[in-house]
Structures are given as C-alpha cells and as structure tokens.
PDB file of N, CA and C in Angstrom:
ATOM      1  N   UNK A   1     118.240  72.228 126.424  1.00  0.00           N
ATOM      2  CA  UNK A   1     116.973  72.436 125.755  1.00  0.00           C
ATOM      3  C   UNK A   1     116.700  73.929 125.564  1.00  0.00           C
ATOM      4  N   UNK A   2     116.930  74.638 126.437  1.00  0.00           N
ATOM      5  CA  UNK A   2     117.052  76.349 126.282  1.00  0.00           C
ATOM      6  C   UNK A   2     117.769  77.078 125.074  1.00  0.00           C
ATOM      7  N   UNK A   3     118.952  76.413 125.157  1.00  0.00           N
ATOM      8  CA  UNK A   3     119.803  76.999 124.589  1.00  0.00           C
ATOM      9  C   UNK A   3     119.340  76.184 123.211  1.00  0.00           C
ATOM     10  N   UNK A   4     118.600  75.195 122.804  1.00  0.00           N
ATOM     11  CA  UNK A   4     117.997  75.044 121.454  1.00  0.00           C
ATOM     12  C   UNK A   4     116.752  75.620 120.811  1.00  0.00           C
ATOM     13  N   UNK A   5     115.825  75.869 121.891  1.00  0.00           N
ATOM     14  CA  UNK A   5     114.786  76.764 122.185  1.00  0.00           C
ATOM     15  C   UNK A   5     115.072  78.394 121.573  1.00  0.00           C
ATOM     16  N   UNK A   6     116.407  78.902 121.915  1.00  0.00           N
ATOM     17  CA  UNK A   6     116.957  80.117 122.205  1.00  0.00           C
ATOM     18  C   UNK A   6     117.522  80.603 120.388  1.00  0.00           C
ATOM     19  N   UNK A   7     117.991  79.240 120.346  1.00  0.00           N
ATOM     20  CA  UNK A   7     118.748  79.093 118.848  1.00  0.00           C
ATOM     21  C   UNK A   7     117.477  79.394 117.446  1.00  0.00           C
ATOM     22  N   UNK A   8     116.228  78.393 118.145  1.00  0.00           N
ATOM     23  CA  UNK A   8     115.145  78.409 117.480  1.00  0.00           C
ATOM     24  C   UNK A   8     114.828  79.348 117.030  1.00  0.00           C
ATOM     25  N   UNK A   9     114.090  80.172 118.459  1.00  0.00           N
ATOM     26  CA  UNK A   9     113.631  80.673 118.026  1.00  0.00           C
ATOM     27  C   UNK A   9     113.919  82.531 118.397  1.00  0.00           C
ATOM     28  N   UNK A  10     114.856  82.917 117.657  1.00  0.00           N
ATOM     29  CA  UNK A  10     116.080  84.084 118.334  1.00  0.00           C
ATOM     30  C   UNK A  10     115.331  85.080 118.409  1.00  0.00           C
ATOM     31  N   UNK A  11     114.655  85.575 117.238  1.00  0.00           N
ATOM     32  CA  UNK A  11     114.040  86.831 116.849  1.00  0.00           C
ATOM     33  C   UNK A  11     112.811  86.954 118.160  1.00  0.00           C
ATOM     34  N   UNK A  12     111.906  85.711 118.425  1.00  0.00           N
ATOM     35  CA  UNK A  12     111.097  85.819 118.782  1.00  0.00           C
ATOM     36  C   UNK A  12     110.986  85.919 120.825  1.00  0.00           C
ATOM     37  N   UNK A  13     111.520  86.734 120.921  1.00  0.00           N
ATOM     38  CA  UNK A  13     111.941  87.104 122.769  1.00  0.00           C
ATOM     39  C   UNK A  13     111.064  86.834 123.797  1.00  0.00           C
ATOM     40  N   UNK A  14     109.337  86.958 123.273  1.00  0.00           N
ATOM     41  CA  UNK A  14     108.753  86.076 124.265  1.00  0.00           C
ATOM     42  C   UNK A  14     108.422  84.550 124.141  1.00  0.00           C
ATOM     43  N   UNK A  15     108.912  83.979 123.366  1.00  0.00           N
ATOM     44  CA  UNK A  15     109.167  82.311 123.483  1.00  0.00           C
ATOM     45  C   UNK A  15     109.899  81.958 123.961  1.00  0.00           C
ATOM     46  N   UNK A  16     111.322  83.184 124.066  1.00  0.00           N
ATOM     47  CA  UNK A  16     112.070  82.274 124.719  1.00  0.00           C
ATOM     48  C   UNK A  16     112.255  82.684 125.747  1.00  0.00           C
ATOM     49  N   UNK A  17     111.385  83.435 126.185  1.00  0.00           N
ATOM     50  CA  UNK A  17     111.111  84.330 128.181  1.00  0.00           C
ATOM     51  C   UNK A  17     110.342  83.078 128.833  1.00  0.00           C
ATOM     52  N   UNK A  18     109.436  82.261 127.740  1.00  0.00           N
ATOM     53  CA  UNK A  18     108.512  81.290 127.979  1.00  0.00           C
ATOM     54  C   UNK A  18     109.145  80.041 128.618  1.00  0.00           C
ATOM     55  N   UNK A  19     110.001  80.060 127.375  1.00  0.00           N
ATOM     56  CA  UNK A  19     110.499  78.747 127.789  1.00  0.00           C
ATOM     57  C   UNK A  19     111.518  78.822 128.670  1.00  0.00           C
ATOM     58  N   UNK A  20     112.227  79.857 129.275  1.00  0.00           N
ATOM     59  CA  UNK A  20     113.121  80.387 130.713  1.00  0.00           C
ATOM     60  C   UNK A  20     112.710  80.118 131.691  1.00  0.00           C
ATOM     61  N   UNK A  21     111.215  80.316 131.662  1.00  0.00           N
ATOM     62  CA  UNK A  21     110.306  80.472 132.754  1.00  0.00           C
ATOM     63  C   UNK A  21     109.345  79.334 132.843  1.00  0.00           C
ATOM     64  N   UNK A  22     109.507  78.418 131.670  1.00  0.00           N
ATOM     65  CA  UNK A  22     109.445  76.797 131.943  1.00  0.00           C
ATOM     66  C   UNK A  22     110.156  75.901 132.667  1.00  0.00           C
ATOM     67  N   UNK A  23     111.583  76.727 132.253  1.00  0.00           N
ATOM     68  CA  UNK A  23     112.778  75.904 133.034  1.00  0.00           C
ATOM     69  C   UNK A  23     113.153  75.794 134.543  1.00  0.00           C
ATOM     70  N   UNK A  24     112.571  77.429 134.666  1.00  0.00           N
ATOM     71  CA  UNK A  24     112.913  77.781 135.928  1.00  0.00           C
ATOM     72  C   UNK A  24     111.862  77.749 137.172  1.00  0.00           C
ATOM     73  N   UNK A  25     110.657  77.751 137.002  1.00  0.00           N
ATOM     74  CA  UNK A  25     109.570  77.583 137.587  1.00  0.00           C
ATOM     75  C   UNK A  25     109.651  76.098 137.939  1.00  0.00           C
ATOM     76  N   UNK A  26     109.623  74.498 137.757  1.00  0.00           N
ATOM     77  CA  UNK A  26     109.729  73.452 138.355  1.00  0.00           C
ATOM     78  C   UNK A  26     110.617  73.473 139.426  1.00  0.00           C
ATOM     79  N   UNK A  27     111.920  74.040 139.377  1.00  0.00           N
ATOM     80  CA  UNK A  27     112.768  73.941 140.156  1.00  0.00           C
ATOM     81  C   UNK A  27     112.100  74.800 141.123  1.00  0.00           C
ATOM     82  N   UNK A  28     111.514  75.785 141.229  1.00  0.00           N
ATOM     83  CA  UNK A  28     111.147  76.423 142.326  1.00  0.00           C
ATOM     84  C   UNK A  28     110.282  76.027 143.010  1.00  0.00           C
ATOM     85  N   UNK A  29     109.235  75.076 142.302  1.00  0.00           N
ATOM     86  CA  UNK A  29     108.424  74.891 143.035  1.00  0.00           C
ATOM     87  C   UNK A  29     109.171  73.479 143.968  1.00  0.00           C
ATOM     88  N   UNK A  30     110.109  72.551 143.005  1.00  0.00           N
ATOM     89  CA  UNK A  30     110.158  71.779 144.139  1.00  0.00           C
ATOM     90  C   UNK A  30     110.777  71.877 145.367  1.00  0.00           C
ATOM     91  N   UNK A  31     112.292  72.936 145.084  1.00  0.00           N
ATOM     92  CA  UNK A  31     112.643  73.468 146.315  1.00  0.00           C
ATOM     93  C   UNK A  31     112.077  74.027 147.620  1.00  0.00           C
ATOM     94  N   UNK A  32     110.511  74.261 147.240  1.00  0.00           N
ATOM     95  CA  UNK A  32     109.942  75.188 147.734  1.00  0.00           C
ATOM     96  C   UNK A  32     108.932  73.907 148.866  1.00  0.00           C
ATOM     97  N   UNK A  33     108.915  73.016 148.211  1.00  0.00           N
ATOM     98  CA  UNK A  33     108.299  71.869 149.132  1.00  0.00           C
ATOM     99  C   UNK A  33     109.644  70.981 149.666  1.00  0.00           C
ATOM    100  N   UNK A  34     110.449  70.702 149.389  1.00  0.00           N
ATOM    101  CA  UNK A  34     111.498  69.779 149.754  1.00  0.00           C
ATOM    102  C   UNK A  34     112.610  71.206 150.321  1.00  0.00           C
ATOM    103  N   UNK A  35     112.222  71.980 151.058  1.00  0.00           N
ATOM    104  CA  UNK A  35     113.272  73.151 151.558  1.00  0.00           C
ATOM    105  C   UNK A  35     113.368  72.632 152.828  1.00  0.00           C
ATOM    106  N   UNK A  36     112.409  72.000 153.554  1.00  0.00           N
ATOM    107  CA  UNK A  36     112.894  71.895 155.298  1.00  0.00           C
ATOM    108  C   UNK A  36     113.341  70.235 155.114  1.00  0.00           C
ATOM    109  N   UNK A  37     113.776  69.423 154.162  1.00  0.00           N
ATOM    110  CA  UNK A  37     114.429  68.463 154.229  1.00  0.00           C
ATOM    111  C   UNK A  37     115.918  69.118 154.083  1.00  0.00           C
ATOM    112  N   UNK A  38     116.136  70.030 152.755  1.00  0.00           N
ATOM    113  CA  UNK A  38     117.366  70.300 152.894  1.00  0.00           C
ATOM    114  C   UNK A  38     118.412  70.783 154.068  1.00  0.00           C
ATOM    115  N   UNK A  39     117.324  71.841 154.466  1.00  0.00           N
ATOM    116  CA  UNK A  39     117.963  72.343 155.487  1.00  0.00           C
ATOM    117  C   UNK A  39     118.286  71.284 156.995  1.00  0.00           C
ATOM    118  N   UNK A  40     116.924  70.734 156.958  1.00  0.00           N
ATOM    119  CA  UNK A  40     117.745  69.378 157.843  1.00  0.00           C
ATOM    120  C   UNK A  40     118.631  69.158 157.964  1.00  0.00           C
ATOM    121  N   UNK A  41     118.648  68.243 156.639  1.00  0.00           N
ATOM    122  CA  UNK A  41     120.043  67.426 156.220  1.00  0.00           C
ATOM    123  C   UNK A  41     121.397  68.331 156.767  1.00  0.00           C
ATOM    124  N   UNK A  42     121.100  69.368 156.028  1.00  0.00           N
ATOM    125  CA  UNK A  42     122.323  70.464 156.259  1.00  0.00           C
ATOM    126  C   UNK A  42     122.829  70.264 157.616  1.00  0.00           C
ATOM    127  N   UNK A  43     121.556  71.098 158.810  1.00  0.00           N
ATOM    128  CA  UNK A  43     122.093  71.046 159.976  1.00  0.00           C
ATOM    129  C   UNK A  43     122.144  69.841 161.155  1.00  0.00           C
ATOM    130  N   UNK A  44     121.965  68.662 160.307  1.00  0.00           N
ATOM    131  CA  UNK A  44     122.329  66.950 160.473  1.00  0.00           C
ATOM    132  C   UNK A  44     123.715  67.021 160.571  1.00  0.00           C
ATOM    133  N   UNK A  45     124.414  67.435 159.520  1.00  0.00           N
ATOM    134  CA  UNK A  45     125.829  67.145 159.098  1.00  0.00           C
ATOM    135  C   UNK A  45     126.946  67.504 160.121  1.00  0.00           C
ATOM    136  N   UNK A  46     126.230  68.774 161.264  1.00  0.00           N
ATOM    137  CA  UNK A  46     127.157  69.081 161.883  1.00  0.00           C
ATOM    138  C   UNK A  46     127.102  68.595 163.385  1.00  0.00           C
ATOM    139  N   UNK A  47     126.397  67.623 163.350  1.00  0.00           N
ATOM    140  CA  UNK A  47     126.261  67.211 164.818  1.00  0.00           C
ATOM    141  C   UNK A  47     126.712  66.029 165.203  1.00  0.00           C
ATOM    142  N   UNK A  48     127.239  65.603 166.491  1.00  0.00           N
ATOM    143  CA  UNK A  48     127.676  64.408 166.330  1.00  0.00           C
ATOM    144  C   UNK A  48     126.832  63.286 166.765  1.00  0.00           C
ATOM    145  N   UNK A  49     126.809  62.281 166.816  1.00  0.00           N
ATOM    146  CA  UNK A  49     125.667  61.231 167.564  1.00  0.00           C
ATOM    147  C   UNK A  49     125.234  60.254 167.799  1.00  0.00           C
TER     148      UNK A  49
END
C-alpha cells in the first residue's frame, strides 16, 4: 500500500511521510502493549519443565 501511495503521489513528500507514519505508528503501538507477552514467550522457550 506504501509503495502505491509513494507511486501516487511522488512529487508530493509530505503525503507520503503521512502515509509512512500511518504504516508505522500501529505497529508501534501494538508492540508497545503486547511487549511483556513477547518477551515471555521468548524467555519460556529456554526453560525446561
């Protein structure tokens, strides 16, 4: 979707800072709540039990 966004709209550099920062902002936020599951999991993997 970026890279059609990007194609769109070339000339215009803050639409497509916009839409970068559409893409990239969800992911942060969910990592940012689901981070002490990951890391769990992670240090789950190495234990035996």
């Amino acid at each position: 979707m970026l890279a059609g966004l990007r194609n769109l709209w070339w000339t215009r550099y803050e639409m497509w800072a916009a839409g970068s920062m559409l893409t990239v902002v969800p992911v942060m936020v969910i990592y940012s709540f689901a981070s002490r599951y990951f890391i769990r999991g992670v240090a789950m993997t190495g234990m035996k039990g």
